[in-house]
N, C-alpha and C. Protein backbone atom coordinates (compact mmCIF):
# COMPACT_ATOMS: atom_id res chain seq x y z
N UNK A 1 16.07 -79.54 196.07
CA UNK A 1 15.27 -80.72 196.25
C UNK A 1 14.58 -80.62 197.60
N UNK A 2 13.58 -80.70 197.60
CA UNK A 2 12.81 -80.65 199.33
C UNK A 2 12.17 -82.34 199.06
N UNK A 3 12.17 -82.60 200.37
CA UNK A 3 11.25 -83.56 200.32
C UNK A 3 10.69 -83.71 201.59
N UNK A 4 9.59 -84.38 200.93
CA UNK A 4 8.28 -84.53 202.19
C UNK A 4 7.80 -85.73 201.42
N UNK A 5 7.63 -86.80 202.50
CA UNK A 5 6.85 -87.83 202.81
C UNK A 5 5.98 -87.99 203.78
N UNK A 6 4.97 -88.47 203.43
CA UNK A 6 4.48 -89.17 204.08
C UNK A 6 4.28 -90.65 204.36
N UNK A 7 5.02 -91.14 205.05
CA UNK A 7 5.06 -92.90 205.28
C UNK A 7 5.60 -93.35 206.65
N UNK A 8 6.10 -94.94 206.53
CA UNK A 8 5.77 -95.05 207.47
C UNK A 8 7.03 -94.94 208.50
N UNK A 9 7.25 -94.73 209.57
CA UNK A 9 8.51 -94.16 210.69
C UNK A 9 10.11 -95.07 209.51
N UNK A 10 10.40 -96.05 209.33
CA UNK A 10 11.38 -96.38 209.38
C UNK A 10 11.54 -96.11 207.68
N UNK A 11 11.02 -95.92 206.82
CA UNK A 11 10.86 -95.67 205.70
C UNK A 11 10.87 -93.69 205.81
N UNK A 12 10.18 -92.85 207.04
CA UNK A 12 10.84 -91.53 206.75
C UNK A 12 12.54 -91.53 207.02
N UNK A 13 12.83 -92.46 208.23
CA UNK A 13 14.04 -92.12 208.24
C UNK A 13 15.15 -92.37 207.15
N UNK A 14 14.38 -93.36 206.68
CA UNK A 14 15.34 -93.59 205.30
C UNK A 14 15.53 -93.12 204.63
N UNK A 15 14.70 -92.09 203.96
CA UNK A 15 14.25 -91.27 203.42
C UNK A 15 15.50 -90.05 203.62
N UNK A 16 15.10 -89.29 204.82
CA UNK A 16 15.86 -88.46 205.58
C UNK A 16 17.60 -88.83 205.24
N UNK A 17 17.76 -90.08 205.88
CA UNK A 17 19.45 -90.61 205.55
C UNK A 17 19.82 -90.39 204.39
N UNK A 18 19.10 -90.86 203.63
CA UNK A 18 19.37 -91.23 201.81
C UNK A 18 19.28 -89.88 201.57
N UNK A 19 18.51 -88.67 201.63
CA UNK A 19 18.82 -87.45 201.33
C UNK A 19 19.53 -86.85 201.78
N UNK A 20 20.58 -87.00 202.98
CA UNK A 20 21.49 -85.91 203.19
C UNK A 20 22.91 -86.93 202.99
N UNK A 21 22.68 -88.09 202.71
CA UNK A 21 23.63 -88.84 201.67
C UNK A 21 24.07 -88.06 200.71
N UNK A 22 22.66 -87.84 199.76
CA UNK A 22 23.46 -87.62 198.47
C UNK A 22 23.69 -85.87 198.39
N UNK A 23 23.03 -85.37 199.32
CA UNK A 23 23.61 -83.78 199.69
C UNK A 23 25.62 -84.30 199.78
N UNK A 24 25.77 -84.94 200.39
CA UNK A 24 26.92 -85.01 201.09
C UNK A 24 28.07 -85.44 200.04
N UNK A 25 27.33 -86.50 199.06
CA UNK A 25 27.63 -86.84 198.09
C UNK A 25 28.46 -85.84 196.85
N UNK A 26 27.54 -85.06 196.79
CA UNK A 26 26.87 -84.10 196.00
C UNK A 26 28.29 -83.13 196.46
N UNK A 27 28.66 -82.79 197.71
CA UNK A 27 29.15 -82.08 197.63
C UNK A 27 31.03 -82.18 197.80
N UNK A 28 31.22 -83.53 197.22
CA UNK A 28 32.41 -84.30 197.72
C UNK A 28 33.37 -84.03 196.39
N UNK A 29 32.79 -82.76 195.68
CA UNK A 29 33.78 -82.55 194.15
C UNK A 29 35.04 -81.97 194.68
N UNK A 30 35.57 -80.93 195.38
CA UNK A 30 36.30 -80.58 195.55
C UNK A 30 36.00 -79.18 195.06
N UNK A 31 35.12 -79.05 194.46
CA UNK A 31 34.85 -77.66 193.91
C UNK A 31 34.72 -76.23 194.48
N UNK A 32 35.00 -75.30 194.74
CA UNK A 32 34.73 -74.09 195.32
C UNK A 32 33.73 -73.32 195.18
N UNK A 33 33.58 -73.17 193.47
CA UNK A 33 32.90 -72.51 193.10
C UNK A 33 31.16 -72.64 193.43
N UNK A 34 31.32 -73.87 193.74
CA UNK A 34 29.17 -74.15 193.96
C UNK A 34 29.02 -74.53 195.61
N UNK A 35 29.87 -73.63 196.24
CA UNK A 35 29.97 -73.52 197.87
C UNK A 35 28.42 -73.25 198.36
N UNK A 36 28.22 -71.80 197.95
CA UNK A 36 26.81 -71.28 198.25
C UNK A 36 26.22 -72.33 197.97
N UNK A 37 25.68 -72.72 196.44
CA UNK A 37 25.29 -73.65 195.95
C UNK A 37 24.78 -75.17 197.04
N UNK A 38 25.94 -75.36 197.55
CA UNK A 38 25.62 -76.48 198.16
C UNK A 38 25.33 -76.39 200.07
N UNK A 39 25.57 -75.20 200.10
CA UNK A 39 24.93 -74.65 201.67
C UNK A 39 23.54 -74.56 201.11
N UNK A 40 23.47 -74.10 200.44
CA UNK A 40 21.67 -74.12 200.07
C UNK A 40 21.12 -75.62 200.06
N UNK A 41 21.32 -76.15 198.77
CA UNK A 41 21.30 -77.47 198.96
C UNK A 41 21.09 -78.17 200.44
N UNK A 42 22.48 -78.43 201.01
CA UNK A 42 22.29 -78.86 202.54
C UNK A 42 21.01 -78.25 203.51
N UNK A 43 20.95 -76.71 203.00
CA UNK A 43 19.88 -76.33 204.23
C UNK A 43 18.27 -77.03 203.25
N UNK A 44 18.23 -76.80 202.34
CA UNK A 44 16.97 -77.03 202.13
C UNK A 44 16.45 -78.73 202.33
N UNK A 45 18.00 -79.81 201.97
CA UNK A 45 17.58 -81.07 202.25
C UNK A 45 16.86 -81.24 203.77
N UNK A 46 18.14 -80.81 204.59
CA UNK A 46 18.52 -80.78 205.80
C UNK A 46 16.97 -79.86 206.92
N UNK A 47 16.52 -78.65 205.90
CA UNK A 47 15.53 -77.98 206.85
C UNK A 47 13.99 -78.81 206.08
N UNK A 48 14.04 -79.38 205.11
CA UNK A 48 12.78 -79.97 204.81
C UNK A 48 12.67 -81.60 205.86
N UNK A 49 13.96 -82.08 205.91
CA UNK A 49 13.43 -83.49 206.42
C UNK A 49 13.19 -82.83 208.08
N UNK A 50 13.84 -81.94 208.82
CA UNK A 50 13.36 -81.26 210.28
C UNK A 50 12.59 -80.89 209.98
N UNK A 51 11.56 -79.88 209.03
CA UNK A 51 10.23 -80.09 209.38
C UNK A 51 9.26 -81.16 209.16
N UNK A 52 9.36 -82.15 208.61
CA UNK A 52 9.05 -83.44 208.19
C UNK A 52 8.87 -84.24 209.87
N UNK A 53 10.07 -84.08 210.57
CA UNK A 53 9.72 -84.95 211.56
C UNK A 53 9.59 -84.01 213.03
N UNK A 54 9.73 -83.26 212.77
CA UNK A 54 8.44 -82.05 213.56
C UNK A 54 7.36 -82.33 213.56
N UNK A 55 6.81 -82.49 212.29
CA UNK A 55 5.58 -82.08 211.95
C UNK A 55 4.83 -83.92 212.41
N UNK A 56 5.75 -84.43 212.16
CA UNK A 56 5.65 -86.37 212.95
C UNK A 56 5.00 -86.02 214.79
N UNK A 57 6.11 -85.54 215.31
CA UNK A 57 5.81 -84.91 216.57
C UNK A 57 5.04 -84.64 217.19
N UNK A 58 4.63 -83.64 216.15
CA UNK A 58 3.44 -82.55 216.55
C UNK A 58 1.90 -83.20 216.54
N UNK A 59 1.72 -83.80 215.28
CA UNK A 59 0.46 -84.67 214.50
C UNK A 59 0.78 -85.76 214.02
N UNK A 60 0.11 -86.52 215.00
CA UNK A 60 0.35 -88.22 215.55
C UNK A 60 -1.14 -88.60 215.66
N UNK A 61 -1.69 -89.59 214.29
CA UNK A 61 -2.91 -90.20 214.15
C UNK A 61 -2.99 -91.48 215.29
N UNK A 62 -1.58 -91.81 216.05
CA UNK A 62 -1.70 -92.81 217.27
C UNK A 62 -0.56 -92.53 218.21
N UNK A 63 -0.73 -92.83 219.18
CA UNK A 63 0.66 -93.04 220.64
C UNK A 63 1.95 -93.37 219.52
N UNK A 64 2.96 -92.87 220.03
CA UNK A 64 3.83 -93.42 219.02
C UNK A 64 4.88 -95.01 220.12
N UNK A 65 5.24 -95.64 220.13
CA UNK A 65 6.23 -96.32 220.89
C UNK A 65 7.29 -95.53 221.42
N UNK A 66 7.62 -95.73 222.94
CA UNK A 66 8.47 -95.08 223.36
C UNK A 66 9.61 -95.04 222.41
N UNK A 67 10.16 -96.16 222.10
CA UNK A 67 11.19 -96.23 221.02
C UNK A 67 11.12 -95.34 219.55
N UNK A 68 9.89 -95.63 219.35
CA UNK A 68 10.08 -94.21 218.10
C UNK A 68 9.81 -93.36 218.41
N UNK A 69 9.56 -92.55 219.78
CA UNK A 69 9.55 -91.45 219.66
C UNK A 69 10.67 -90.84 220.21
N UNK A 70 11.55 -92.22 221.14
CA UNK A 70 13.29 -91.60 221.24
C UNK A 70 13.82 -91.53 219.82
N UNK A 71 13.46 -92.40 219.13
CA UNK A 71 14.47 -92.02 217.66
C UNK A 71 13.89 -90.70 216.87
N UNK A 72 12.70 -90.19 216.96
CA UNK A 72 12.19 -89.24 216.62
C UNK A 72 12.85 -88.07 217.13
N UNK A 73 13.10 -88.01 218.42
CA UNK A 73 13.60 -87.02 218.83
C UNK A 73 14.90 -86.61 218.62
N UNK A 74 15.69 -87.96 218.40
CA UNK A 74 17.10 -87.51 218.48
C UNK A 74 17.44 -87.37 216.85
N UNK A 75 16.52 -87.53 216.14
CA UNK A 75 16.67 -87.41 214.56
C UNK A 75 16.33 -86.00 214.46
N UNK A 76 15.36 -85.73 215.01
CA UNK A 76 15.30 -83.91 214.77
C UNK A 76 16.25 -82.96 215.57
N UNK A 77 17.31 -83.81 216.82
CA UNK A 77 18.03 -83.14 217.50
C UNK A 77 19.42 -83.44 216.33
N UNK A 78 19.74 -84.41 216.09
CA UNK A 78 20.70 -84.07 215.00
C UNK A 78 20.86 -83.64 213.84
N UNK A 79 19.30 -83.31 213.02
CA UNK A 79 19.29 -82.49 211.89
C UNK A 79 18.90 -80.79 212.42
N UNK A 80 18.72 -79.92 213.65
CA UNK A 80 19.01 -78.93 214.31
C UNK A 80 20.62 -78.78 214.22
N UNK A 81 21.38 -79.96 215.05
CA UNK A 81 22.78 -79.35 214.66
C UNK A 81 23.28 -79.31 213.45
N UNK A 82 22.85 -80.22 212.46
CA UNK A 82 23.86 -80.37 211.12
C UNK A 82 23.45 -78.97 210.60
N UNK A 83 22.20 -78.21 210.51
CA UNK A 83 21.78 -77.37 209.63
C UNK A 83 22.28 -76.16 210.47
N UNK A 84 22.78 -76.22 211.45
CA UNK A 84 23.44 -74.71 212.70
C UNK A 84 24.34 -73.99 211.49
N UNK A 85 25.11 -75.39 210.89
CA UNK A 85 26.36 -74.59 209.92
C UNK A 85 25.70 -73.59 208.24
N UNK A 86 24.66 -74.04 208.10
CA UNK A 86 23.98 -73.97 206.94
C UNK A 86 22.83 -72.89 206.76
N UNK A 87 22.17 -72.59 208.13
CA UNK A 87 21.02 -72.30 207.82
C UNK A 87 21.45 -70.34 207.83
N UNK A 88 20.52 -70.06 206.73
CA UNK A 88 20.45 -68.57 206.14
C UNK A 88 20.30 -67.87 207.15
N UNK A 89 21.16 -66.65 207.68
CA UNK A 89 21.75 -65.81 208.40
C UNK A 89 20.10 -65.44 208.93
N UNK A 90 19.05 -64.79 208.06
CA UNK A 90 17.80 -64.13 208.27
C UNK A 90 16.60 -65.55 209.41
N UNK A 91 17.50 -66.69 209.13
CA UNK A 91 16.44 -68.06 209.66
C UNK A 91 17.10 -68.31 210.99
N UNK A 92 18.03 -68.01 211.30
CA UNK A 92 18.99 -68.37 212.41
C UNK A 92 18.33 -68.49 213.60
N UNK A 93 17.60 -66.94 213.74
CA UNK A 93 16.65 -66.95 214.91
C UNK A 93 15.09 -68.00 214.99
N UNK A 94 14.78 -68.62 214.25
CA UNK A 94 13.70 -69.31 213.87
C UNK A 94 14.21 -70.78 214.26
N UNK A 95 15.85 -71.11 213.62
CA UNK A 95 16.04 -72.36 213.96
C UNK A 95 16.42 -72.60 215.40
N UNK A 96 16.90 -71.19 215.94
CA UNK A 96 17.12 -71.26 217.51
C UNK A 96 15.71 -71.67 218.44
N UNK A 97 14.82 -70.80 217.64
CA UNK A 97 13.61 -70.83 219.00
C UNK A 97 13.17 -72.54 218.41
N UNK A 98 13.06 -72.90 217.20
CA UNK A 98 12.72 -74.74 217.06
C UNK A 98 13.92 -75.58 217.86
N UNK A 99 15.06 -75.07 218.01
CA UNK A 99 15.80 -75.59 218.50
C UNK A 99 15.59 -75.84 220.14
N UNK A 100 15.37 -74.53 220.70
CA UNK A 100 14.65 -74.50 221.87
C UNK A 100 13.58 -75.23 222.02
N UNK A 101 12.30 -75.19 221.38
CA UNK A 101 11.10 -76.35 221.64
C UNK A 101 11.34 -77.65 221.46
N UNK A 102 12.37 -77.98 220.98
CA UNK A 102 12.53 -79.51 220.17
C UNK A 102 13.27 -80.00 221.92
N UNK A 103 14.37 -78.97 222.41
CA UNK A 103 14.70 -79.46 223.77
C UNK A 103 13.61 -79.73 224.93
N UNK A 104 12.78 -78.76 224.94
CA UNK A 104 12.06 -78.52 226.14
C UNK A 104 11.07 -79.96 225.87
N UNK A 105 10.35 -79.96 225.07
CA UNK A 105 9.54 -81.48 224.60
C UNK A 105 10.37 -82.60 224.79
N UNK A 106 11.47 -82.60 224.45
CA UNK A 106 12.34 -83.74 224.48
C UNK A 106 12.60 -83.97 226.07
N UNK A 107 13.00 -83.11 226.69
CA UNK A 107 13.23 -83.08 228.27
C UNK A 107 11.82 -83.49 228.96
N UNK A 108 11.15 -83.44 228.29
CA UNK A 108 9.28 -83.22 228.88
C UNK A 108 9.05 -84.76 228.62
N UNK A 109 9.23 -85.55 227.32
CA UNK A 109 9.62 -86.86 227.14
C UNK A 109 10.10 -87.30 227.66
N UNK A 110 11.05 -87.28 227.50
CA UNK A 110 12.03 -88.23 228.48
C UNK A 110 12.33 -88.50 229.60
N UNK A 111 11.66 -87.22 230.54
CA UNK A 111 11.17 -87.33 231.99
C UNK A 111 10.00 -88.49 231.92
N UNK A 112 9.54 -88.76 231.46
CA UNK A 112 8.04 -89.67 231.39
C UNK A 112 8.60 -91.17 230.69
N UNK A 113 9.92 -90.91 230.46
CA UNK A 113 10.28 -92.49 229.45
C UNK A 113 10.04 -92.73 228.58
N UNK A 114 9.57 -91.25 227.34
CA UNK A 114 9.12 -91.98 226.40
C UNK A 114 8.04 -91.97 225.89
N UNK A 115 7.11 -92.38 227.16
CA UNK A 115 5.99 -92.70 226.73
C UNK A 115 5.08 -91.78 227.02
N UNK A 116 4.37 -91.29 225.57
CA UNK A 116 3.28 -89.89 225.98
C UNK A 116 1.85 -90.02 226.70
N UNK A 117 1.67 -91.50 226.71
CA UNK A 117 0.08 -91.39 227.40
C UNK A 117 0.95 -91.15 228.91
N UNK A 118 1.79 -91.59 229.49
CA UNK A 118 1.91 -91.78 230.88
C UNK A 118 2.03 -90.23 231.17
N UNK A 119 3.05 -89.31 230.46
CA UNK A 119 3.27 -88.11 230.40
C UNK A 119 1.69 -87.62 230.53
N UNK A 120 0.88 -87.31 229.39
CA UNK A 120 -0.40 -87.06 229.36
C UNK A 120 -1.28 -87.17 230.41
N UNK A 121 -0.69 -88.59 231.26
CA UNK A 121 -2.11 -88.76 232.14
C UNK A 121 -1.43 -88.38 233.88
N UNK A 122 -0.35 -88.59 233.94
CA UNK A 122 0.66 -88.96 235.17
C UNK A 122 0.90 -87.12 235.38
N UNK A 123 1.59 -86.28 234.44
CA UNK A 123 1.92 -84.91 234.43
C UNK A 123 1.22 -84.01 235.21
N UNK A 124 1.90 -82.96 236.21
CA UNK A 124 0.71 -82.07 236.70
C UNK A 124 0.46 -80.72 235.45
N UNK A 125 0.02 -79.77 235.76
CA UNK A 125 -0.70 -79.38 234.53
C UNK A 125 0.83 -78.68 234.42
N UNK A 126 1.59 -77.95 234.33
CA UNK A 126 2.93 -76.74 234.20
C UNK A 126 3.73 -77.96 233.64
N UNK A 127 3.80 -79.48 233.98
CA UNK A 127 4.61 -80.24 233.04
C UNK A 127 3.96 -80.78 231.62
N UNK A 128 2.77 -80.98 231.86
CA UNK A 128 2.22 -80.69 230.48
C UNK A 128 2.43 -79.69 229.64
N UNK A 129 2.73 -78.53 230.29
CA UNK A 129 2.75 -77.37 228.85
C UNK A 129 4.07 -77.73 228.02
N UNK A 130 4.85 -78.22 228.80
CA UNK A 130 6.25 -78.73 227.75
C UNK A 130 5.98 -79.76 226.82
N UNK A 131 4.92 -80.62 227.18
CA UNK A 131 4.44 -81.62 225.98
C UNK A 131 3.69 -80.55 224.76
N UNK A 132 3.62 -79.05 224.56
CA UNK A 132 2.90 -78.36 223.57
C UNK A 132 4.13 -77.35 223.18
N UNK A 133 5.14 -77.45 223.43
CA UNK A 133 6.54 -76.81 223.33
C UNK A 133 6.54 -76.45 221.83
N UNK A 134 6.24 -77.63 221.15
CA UNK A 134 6.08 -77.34 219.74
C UNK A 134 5.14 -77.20 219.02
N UNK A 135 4.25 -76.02 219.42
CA UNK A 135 2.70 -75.99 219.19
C UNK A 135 2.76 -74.34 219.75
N UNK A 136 3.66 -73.98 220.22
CA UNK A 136 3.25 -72.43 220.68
C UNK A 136 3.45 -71.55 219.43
N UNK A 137 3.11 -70.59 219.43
CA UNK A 137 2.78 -69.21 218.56
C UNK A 137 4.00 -69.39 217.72
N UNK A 138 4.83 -68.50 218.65
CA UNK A 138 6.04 -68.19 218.55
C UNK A 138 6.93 -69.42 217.20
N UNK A 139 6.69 -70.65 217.90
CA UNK A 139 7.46 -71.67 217.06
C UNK A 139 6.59 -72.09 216.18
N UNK A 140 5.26 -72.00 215.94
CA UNK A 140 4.59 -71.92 214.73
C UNK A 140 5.24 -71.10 214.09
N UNK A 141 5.21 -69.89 214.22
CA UNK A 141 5.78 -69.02 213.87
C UNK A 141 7.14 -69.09 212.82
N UNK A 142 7.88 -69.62 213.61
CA UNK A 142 9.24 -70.21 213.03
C UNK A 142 9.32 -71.21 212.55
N UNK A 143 8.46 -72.51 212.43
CA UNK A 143 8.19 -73.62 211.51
C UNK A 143 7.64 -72.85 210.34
N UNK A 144 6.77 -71.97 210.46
CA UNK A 144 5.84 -70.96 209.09
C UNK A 144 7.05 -70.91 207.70
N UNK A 145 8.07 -69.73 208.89
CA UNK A 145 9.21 -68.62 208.25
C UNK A 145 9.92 -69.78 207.43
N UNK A 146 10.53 -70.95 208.07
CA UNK A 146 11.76 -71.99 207.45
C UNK A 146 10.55 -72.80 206.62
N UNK A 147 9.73 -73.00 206.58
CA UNK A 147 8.94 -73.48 205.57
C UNK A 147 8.89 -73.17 204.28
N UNK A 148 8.18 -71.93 204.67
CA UNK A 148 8.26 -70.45 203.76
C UNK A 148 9.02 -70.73 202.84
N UNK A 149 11.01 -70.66 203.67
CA UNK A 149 12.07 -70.48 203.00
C UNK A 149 12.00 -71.51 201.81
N UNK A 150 11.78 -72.85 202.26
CA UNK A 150 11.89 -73.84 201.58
C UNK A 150 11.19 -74.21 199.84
N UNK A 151 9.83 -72.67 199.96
CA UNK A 151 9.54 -72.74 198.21
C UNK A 151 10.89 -72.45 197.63
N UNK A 152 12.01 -71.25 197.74
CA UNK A 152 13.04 -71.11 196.69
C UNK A 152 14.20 -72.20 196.67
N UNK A 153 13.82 -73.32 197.20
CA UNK A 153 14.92 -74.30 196.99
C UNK A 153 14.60 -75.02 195.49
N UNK A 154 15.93 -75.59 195.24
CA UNK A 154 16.40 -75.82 193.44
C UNK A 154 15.04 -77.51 193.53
């Protein structure tokens, strides 16, 4: 199951919750046998709603409120750790370097409070480049690859 929405902040997160609900759900049989099965599952719920609110992050049609963009952040910092246990041996390095940009932006935020115009306008230029943390090559790059991954999910 992948999912991608588009709507509005408190309706993705719901979204997000309610799907790794029923991942969690889903995987509460006691069963052994659909182990793989449900590491897949988990990574594909789990790596579609992180790029979902990446991709929130990144391409923003307005300022977001300091407040949603602390909950933004710490929603993609706790679907980075849940998927650490899950994600496919070959993606590991991809979720490390998103893992890395998701910090450095977040640190780049939160030095500023939050709020990105003040960051934007207040920043000298070397603290600005951490506001594009998730916009470099490299982590394009690795948003591409775990994307990618995400056509062979069930």
């Amino acid at each position: 199951m992948v999912v991608a929405v588009r709507a509005s902040r408190g309706r993705l997160v719901r979204v997000v919750i309610g799907s790794i609900a029923l991942v969690a759900m889903a995987g509460c049989t006691g069963s052994t046998n659909g182990d793989d099965e449900h590491s897949t599952a988990q990574w594909c719920v789990r790596a579609s709603a992180l790029l979902e609110v990446v991709d929130g992050l990144k391409h923003r049609s307005a300022l977001p409120t300091p407040a949603d963009l602390n909950e933004d952040i710490a929603v993609a910092r706790r679907l980075v750790g849940e998927i650490e246990s899950v994600v496919p041996e070959s993606l590991s390095g991809d979720v490390s370097s998103l893992e890395d940009a998701i910090e450095v932006y977040s640190e780049a935020v939160e030095q500023a409070g939050f709020d990105l115009l003040a960051a934007q306008t207040q920043f000298s230029t070397e603290e600005q480049v951490a506001l594009y943390a998730l916009e470099r090559n490299g982590v394009d790059d690795a948003i591409t690859r775990i994307d990618d991954s995400l056509a062979a999910c069930p």
